[in-house]
C-alpha atoms as a PDB file:
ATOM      1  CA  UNK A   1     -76.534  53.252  15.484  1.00  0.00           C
ATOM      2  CA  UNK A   2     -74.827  50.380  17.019  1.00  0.00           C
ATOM      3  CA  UNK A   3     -76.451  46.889  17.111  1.00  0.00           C
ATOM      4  CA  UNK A   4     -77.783  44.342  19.474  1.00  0.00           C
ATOM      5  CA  UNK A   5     -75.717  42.354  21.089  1.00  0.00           C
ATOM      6  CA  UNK A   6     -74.530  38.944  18.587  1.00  0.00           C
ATOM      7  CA  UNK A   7     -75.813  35.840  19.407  1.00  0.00           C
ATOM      8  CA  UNK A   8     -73.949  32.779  19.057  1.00  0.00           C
ATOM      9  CA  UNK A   9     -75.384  29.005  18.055  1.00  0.00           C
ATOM     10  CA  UNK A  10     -76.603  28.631  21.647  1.00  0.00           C
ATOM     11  CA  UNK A  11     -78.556  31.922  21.425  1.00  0.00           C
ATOM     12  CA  UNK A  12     -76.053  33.209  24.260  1.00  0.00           C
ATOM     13  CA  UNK A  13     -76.020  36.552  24.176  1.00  0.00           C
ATOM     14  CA  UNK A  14     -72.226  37.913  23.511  1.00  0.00           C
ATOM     15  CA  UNK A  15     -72.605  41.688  25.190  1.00  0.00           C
ATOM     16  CA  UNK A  16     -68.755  41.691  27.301  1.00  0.00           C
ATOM     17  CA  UNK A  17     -65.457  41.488  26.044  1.00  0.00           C
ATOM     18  CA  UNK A  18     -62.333  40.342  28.620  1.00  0.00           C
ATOM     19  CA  UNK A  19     -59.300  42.187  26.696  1.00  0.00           C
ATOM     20  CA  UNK A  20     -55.663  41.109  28.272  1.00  0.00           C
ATOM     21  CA  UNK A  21     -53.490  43.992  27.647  1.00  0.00           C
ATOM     22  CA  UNK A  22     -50.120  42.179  28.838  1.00  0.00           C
ATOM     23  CA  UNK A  23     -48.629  38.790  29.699  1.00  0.00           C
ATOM     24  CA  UNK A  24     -46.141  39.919  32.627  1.00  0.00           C
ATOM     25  CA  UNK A  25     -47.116  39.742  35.884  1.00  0.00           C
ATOM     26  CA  UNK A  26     -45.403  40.963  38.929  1.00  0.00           C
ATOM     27  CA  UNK A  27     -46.474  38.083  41.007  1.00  0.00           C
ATOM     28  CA  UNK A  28     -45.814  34.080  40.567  1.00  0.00           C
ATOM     29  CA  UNK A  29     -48.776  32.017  41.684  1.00  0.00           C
ATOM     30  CA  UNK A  30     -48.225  28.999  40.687  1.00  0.00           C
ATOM     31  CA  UNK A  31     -51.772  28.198  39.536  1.00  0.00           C
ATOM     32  CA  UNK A  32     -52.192  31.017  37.249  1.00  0.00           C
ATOM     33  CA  UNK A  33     -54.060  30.145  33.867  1.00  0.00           C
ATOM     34  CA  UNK A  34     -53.116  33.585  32.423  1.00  0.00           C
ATOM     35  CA  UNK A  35     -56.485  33.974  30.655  1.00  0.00           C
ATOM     36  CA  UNK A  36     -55.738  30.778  28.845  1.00  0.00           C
ATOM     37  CA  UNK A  37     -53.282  32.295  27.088  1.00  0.00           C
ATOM     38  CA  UNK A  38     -50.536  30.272  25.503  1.00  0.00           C
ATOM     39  CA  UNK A  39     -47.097  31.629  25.551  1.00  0.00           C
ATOM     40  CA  UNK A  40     -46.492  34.229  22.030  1.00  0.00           C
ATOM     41  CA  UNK A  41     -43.810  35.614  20.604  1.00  0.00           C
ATOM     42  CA  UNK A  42     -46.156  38.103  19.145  1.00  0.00           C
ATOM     43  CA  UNK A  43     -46.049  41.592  20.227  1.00  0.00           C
ATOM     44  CA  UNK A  44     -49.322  42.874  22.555  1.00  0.00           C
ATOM     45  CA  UNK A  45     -51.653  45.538  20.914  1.00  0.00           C
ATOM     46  CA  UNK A  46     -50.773  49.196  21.030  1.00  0.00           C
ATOM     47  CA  UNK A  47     -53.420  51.400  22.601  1.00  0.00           C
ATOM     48  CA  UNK A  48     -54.550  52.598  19.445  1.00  0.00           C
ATOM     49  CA  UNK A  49     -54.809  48.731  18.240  1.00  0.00           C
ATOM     50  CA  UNK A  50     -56.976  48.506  21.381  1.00  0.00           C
ATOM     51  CA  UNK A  51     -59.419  51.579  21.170  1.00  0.00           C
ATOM     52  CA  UNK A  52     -59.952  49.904  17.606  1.00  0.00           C
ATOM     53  CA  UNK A  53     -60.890  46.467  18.857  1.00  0.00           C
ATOM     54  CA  UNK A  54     -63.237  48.186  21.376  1.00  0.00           C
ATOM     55  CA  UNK A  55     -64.444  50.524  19.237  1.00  0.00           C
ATOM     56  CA  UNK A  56     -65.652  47.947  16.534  1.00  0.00           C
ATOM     57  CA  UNK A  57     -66.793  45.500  18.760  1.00  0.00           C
ATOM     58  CA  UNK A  58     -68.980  48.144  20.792  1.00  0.00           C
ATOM     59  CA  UNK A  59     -70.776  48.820  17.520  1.00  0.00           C
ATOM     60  CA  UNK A  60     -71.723  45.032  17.348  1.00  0.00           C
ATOM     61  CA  UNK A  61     -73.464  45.226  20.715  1.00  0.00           C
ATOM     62  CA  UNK A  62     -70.356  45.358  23.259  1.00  0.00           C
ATOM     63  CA  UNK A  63     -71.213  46.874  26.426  1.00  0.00           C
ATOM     64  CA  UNK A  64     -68.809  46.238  28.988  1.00  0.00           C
ATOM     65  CA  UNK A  65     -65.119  45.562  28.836  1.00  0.00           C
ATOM     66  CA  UNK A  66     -62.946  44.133  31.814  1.00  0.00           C
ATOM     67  CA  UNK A  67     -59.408  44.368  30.872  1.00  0.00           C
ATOM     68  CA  UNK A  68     -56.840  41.968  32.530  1.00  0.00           C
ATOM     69  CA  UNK A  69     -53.544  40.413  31.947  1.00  0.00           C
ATOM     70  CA  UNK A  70     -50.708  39.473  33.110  1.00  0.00           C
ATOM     71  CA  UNK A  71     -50.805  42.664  35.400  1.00  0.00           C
ATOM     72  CA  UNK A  72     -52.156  45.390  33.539  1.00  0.00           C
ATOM     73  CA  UNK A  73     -51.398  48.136  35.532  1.00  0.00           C
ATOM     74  CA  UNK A  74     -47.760  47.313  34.295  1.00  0.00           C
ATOM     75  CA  UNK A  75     -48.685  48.906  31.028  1.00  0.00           C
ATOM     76  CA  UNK A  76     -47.488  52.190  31.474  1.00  0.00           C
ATOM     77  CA  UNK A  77     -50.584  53.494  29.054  1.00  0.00           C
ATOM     78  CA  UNK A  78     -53.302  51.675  31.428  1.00  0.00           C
ATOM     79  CA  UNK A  79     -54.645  54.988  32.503  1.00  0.00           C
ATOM     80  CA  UNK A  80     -54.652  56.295  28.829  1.00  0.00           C
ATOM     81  CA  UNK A  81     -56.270  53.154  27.448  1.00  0.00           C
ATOM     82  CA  UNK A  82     -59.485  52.897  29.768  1.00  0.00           C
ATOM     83  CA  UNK A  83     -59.496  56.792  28.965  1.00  0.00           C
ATOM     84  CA  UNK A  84     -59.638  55.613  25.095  1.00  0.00           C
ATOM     85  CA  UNK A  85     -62.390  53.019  25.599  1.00  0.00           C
ATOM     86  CA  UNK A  86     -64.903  53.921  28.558  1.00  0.00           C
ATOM     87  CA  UNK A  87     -66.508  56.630  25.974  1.00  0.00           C
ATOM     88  CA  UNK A  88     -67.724  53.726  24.187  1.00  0.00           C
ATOM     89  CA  UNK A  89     -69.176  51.553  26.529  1.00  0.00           C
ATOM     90  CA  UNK A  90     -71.316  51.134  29.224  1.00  0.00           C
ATOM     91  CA  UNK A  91     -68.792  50.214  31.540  1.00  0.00           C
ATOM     92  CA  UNK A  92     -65.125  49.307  31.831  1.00  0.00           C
ATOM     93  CA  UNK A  93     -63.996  47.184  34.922  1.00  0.00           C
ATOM     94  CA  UNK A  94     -60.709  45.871  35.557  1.00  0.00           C
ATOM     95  CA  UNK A  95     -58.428  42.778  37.428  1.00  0.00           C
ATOM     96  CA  UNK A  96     -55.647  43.633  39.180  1.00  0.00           C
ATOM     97  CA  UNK A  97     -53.665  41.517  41.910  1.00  0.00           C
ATOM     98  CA  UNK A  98     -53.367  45.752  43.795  1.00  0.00           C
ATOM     99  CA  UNK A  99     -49.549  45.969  44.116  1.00  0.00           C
ATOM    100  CA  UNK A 100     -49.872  48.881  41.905  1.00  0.00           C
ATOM    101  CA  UNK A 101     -53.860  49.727  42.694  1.00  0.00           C
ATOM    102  CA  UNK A 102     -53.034  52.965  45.566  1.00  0.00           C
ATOM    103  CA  UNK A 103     -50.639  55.305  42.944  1.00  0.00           C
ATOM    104  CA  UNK A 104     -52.753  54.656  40.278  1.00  0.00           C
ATOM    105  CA  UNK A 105     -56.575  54.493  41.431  1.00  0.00           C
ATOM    106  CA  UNK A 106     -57.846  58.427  40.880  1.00  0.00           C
ATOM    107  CA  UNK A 107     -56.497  58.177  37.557  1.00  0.00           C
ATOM    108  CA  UNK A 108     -57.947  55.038  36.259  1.00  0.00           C
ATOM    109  CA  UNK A 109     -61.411  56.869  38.117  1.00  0.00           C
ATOM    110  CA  UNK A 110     -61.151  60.022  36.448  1.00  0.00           C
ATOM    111  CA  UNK A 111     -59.964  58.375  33.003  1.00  0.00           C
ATOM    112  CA  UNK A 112     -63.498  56.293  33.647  1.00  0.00           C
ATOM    113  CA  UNK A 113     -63.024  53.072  34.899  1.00  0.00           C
ATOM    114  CA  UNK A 114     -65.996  51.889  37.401  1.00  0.00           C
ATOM    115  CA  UNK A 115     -64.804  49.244  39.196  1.00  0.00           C
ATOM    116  CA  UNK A 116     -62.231  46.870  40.102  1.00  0.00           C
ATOM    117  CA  UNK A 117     -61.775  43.053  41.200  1.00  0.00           C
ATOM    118  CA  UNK A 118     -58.322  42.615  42.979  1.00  0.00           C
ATOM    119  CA  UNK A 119     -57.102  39.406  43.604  1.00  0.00           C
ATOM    120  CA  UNK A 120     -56.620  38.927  47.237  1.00  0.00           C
ATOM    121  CA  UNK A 121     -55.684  34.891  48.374  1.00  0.00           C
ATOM    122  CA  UNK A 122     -54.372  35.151  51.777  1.00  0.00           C
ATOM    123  CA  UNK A 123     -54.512  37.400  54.685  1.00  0.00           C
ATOM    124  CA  UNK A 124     -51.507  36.207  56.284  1.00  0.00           C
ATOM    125  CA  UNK A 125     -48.200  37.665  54.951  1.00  0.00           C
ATOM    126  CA  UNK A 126     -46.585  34.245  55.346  1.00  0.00           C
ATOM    127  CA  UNK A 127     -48.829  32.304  53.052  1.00  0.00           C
ATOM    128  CA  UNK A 128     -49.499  35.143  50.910  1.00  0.00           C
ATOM    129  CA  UNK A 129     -45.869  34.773  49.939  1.00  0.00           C
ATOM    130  CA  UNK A 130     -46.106  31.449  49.605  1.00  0.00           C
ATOM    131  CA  UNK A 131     -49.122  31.500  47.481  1.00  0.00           C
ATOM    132  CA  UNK A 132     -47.914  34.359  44.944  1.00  0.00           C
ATOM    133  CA  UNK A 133     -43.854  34.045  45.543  1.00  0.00           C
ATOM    134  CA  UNK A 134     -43.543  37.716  46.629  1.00  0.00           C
ATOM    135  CA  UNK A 135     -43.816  39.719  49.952  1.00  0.00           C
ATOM    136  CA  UNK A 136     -46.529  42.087  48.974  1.00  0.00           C
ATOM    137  CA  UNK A 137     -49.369  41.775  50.860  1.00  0.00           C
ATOM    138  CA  UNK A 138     -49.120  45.562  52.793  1.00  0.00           C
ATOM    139  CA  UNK A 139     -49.282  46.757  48.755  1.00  0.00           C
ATOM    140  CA  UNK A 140     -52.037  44.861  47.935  1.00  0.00           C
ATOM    141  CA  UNK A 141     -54.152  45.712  51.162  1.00  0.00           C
ATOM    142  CA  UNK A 142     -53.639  49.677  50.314  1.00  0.00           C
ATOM    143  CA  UNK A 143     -54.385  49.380  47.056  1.00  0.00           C
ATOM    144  CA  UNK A 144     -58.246  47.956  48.105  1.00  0.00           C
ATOM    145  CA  UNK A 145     -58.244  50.828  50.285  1.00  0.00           C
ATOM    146  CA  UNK A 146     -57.207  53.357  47.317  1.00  0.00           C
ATOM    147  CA  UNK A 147     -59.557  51.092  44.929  1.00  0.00           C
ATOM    148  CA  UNK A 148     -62.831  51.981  47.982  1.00  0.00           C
ATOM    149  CA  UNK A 149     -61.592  55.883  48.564  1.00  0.00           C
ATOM    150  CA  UNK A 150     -61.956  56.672  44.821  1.00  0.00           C
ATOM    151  CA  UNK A 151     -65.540  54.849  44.953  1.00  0.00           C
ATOM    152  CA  UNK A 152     -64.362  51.842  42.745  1.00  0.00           C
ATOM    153  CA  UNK A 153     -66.549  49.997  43.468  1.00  0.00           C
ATOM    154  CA  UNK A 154     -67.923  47.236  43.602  1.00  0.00           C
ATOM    155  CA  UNK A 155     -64.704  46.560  44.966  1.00  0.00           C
ATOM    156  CA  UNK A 156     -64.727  42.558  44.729  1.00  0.00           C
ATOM    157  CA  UNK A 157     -61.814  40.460  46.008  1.00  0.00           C
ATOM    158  CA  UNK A 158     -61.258  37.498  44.415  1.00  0.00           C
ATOM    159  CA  UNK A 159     -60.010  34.299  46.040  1.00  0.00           C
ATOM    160  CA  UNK A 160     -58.794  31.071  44.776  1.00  0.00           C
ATOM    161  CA  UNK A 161     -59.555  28.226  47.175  1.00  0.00           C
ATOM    162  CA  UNK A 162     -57.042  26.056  47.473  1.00  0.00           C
ATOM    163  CA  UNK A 163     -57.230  23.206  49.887  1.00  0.00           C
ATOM    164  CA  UNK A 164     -54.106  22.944  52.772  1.00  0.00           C
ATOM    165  CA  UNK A 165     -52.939  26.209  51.787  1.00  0.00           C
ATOM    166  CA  UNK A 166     -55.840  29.072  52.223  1.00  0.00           C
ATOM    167  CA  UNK A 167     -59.362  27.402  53.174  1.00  0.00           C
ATOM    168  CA  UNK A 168     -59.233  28.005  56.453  1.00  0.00           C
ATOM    169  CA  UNK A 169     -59.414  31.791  55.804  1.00  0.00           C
ATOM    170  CA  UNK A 170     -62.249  31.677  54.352  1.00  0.00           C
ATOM    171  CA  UNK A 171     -63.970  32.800  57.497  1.00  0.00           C
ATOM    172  CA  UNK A 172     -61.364  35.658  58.085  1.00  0.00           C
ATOM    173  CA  UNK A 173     -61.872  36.855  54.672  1.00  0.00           C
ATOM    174  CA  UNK A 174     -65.142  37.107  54.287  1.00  0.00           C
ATOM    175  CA  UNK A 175     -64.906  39.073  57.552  1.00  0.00           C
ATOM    176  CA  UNK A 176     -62.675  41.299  56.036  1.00  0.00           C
ATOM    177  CA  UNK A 177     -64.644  41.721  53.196  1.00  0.00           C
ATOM    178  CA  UNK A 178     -67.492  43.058  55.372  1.00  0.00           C
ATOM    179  CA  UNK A 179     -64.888  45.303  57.208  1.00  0.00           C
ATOM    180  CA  UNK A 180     -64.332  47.032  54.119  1.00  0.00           C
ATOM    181  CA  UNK A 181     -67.633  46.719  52.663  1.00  0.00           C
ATOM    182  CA  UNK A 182     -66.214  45.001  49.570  1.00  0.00           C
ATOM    183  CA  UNK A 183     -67.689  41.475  47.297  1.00  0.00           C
ATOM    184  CA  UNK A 184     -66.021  38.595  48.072  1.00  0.00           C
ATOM    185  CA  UNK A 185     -65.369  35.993  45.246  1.00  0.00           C
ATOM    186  CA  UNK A 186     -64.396  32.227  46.215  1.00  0.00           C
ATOM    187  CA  UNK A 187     -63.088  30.810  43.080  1.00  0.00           C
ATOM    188  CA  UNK A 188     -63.022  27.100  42.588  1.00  0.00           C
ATOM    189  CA  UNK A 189     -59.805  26.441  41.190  1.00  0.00           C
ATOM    190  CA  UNK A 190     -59.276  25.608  37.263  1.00  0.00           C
ATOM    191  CA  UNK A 191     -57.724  23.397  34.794  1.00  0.00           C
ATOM    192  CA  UNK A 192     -57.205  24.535  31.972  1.00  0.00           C
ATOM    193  CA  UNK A 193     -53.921  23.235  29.905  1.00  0.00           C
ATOM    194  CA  UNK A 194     -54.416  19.260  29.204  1.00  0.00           C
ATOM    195  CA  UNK A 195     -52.451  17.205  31.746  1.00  0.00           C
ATOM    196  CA  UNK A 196     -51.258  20.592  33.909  1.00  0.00           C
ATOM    197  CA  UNK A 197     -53.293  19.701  37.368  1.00  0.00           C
ATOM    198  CA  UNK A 198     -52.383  20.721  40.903  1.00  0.00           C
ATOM    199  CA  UNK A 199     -53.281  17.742  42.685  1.00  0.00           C
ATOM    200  CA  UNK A 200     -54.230  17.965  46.127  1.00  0.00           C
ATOM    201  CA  UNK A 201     -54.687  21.980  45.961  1.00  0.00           C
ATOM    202  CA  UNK A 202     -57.716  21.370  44.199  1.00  0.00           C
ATOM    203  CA  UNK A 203     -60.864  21.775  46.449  1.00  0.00           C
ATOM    204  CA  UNK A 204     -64.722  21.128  44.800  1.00  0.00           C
ATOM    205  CA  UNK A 205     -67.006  24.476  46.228  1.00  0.00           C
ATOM    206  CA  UNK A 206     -69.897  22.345  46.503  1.00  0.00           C
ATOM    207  CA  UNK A 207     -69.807  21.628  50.250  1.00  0.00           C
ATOM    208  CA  UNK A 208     -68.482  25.556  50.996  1.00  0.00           C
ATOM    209  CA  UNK A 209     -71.728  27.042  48.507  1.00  0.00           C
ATOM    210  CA  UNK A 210     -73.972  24.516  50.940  1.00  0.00           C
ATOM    211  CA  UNK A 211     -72.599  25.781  54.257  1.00  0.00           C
ATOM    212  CA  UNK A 212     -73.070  29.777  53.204  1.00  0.00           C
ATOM    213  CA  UNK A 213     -76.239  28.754  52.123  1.00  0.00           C
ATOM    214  CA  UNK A 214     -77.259  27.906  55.877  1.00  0.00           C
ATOM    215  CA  UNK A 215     -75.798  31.129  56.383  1.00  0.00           C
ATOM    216  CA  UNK A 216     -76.980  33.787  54.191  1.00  0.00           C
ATOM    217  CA  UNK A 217     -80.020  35.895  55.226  1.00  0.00           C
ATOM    218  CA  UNK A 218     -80.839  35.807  51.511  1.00  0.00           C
ATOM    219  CA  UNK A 219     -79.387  34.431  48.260  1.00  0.00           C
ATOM    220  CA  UNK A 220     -79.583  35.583  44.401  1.00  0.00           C
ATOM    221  CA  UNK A 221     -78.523  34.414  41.302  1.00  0.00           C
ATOM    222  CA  UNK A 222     -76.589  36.420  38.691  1.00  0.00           C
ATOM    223  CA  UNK A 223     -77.944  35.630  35.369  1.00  0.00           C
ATOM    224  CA  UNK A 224     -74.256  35.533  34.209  1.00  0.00           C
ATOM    225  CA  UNK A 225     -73.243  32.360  34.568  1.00  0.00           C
ATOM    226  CA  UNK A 226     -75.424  31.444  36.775  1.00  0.00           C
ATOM    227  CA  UNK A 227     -73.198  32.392  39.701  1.00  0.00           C
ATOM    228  CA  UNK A 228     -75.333  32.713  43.203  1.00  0.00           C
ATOM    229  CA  UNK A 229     -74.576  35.327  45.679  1.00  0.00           C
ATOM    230  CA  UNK A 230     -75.251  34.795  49.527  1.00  0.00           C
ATOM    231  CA  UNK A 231     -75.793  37.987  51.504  1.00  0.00           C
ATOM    232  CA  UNK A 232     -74.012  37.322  54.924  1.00  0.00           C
ATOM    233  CA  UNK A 233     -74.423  38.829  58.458  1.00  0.00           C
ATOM    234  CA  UNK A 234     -71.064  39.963  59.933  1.00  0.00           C
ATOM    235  CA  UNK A 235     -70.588  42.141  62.884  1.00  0.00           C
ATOM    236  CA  UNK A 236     -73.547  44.083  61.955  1.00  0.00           C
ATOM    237  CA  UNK A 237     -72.404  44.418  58.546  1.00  0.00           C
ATOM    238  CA  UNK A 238     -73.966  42.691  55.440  1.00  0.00           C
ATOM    239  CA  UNK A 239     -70.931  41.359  53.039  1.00  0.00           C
ATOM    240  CA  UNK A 240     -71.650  39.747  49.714  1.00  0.00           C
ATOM    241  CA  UNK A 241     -70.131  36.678  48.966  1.00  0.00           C
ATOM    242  CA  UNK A 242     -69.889  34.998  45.244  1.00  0.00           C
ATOM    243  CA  UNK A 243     -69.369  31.146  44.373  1.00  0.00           C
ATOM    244  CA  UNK A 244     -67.601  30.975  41.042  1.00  0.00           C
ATOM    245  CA  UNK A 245     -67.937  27.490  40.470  1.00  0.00           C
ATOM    246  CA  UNK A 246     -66.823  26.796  36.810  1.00  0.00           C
ATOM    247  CA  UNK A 247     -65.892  22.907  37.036  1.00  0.00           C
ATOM    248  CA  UNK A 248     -67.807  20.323  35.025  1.00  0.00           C
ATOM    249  CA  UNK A 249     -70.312  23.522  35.394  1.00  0.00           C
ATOM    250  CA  UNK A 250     -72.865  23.189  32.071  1.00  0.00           C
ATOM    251  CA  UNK A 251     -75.050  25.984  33.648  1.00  0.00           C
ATOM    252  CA  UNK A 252     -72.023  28.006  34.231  1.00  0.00           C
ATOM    253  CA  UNK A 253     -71.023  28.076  30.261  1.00  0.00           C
ATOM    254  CA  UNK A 254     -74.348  27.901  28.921  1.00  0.00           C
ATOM    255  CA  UNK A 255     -74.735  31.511  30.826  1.00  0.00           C
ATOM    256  CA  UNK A 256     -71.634  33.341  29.412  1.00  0.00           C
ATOM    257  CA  UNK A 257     -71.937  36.261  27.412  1.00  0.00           C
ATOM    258  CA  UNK A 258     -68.646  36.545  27.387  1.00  0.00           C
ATOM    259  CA  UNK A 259     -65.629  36.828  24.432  1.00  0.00           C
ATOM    260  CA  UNK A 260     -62.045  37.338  25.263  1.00  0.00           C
ATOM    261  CA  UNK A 261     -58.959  39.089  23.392  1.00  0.00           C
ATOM    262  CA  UNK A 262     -55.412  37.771  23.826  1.00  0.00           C
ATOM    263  CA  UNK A 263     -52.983  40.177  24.788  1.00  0.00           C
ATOM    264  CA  UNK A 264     -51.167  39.758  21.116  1.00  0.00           C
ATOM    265  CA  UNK A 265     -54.581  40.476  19.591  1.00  0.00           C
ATOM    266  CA  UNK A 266     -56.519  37.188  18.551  1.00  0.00           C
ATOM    267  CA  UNK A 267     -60.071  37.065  19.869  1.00  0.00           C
ATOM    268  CA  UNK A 268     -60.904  34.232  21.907  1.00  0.00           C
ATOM    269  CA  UNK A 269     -64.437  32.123  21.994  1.00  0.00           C
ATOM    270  CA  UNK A 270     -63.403  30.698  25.378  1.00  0.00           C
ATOM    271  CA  UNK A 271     -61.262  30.454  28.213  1.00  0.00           C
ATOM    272  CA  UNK A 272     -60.716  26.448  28.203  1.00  0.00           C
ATOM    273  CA  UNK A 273     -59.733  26.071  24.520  1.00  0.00           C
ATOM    274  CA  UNK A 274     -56.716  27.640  22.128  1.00  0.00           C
ATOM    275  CA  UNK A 275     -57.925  26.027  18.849  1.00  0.00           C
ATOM    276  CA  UNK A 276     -60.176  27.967  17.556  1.00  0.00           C
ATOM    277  CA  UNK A 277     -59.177  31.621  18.009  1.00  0.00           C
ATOM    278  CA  UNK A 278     -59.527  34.302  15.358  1.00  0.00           C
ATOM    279  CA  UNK A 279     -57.068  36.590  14.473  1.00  0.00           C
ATOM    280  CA  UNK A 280     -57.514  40.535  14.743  1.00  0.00           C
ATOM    281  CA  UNK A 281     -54.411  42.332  15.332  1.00  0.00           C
ATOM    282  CA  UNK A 282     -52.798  40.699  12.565  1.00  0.00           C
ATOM    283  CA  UNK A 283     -55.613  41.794  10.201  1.00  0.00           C
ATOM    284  CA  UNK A 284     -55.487  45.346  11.864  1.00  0.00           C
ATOM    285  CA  UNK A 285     -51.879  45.482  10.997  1.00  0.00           C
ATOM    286  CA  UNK A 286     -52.196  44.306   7.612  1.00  0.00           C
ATOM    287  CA  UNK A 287     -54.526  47.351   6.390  1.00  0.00           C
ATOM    288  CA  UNK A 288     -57.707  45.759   7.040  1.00  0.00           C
ATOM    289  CA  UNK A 289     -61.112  47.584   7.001  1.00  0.00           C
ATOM    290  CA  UNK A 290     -63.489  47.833   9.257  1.00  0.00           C
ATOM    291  CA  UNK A 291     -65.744  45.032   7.295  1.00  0.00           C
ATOM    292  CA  UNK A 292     -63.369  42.366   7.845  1.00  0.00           C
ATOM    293  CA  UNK A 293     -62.198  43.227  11.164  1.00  0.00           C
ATOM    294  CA  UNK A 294     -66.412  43.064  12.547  1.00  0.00           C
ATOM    295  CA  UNK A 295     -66.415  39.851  10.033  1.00  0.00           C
ATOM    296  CA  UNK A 296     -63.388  38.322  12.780  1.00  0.00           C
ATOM    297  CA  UNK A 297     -65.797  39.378  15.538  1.00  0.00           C
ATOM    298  CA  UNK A 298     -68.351  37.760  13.678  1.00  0.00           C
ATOM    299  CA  UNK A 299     -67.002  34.565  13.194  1.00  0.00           C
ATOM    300  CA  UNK A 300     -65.199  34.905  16.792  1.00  0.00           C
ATOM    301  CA  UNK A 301     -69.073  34.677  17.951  1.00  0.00           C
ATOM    302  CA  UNK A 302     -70.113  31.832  15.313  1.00  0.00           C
ATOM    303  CA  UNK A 303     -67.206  29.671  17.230  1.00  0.00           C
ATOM    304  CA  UNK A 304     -68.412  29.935  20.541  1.00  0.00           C
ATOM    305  CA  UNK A 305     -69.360  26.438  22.374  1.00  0.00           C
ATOM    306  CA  UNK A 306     -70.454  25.389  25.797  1.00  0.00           C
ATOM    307  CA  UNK A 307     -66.912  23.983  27.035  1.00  0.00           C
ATOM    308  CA  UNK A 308     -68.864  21.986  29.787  1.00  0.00           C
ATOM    309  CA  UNK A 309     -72.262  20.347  28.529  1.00  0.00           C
ATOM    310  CA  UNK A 310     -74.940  18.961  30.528  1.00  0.00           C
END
């Protein structure tokens, strides 16, 4: 019988697991965190390494898994991992940027995956290129519709704000979004290495969240992270749209159930911070049994911290 979710220090509850599978990406934004993820000359877990992880962790009260990268659906076993995993959780969601999304969708359904986010931060095929250094926009646009014909859903689009270069869509996009009756996330752009910054890209959400707030015809509040959802009126359509709002956020952090896995196998308390990983794939590899390996998850759990504090 598998257990109830860990709890960490802060009594958060620690029920999802973000697993990158690969560093490589086929795009080039320039404001890519890569899952925090500092550079390694490690190699990434195998499938089987994977189906472990999940496997182990899902007996310590892991329910959902989102797998990301990089790009996953570069990994040539994407379809065979989220095969190897869904049977153990709940569900299994994944981020894509969609290049890849319309030959790939009806197997990722059948092998079980639920839904998809796809990263989507321009509508224009000029400043998409601009944005993410390559000319695929047309890809990335039939891959949302492959991602909605094979019921993926929620299909959620996700959509870093960055002032001067893409907050002026905002309106477009979110009528898009209702067009093809998909989430939209606006996603307050991060820091997340030291000094790295991207000066006058960065745009605070605050004044956005307020103005869809006149808007909305009604407004929740995810109890993960706190992040609030306004339900929008568009053309006789209604369109979800989320604020992720993670700067200087304490109510954001102190609402993440959240752990992460790097893509070379160390397990990861939190996005903001590379001191205080855990290593897993190394004990994997060394023969270790299944008591040590939950004992990483364990103490993976035990590190966890609010990165912003109120």
């Amino acid at each position: 019988m598998n257990e109830p979710p860990m709890l960490d220090g802060f009594c958060r509850e620690v029920s999802s697991l973000r697993i990158s599978v690969i560093q490589q990406c086929n795009l080039e934004c320039f404001f890519c965190h890569k899952e925090g993820e500092a550079a390694s000359s490690l190699s990434p877990m195998s499938r089987e390494e994977i189906g472990t992880l999940v496997k182990i962790g899902n007996k310590l009260g892991i329910r959902k898994v989102k797998i990301t990268g990089g790009e996953p659906l570069l990994r040539p076993d994407i379809i065979d991992i989220v095969g190897d995993i869904s049977r153990h959780l709940d569900e299994v969601s994944l981020v894509t940027n969609g290049i890849l999304l319309r030959p790939n969708a009806g197997g990722l359904k059948d092998a079980g995956l639920k839904r998809v986010n796809i990263s989507l931060h321009s509508l224009d095929r000029g400043n998409y290129r601009r944005i993410t250094g390559r000319d695929q926009l047309r890809a990335v646009k039939e891959g949302i519709d492959a991602a909605l014909a094979n019921d993926l859903k929620p299909v959620k689009l996700n959509v870093v704000v960055l002032r001067g270069m893409n907050d002026s869509e905002v309106g477009g996009m979110i009528d898009f979004a209702a067009e093809k009756g998909a989430t939209l996330q606006l996603i307050e752009l991060q820091r997340i290495d030291g000094d790295r910054w991207f000066g006058d890209n960065y745009l605070d959400l605050s004044s956005l969240e307020a103005q869809l707030g006149k808007e909305a015809v009604s407004v929740c509040e995810r109890a993960f992270q706190r992040r609030r959802k306004y339900v929008l009126q568009r053309s006789g359509r209604s369109v979800e749209v989320e604020i992720v709002k993670p700067m200087h956020n304490s109510a954001f952090c102190m609402n993440c159930t959240r752990l992460r896995m790097t893509s070379d196998g160390r397990l990861k308390p939190c996005l903001m911070r590379n001191d205080n990983l855990v290593e897993f794939a190394s004990l994997l590899r060394e023969g270790a049994g299944e008591g040590q390996l939950s004992d990483a998850f364990r103490e993976a759990v035990r590190r966890r911290e609010p990165y912003w504090k109120g």
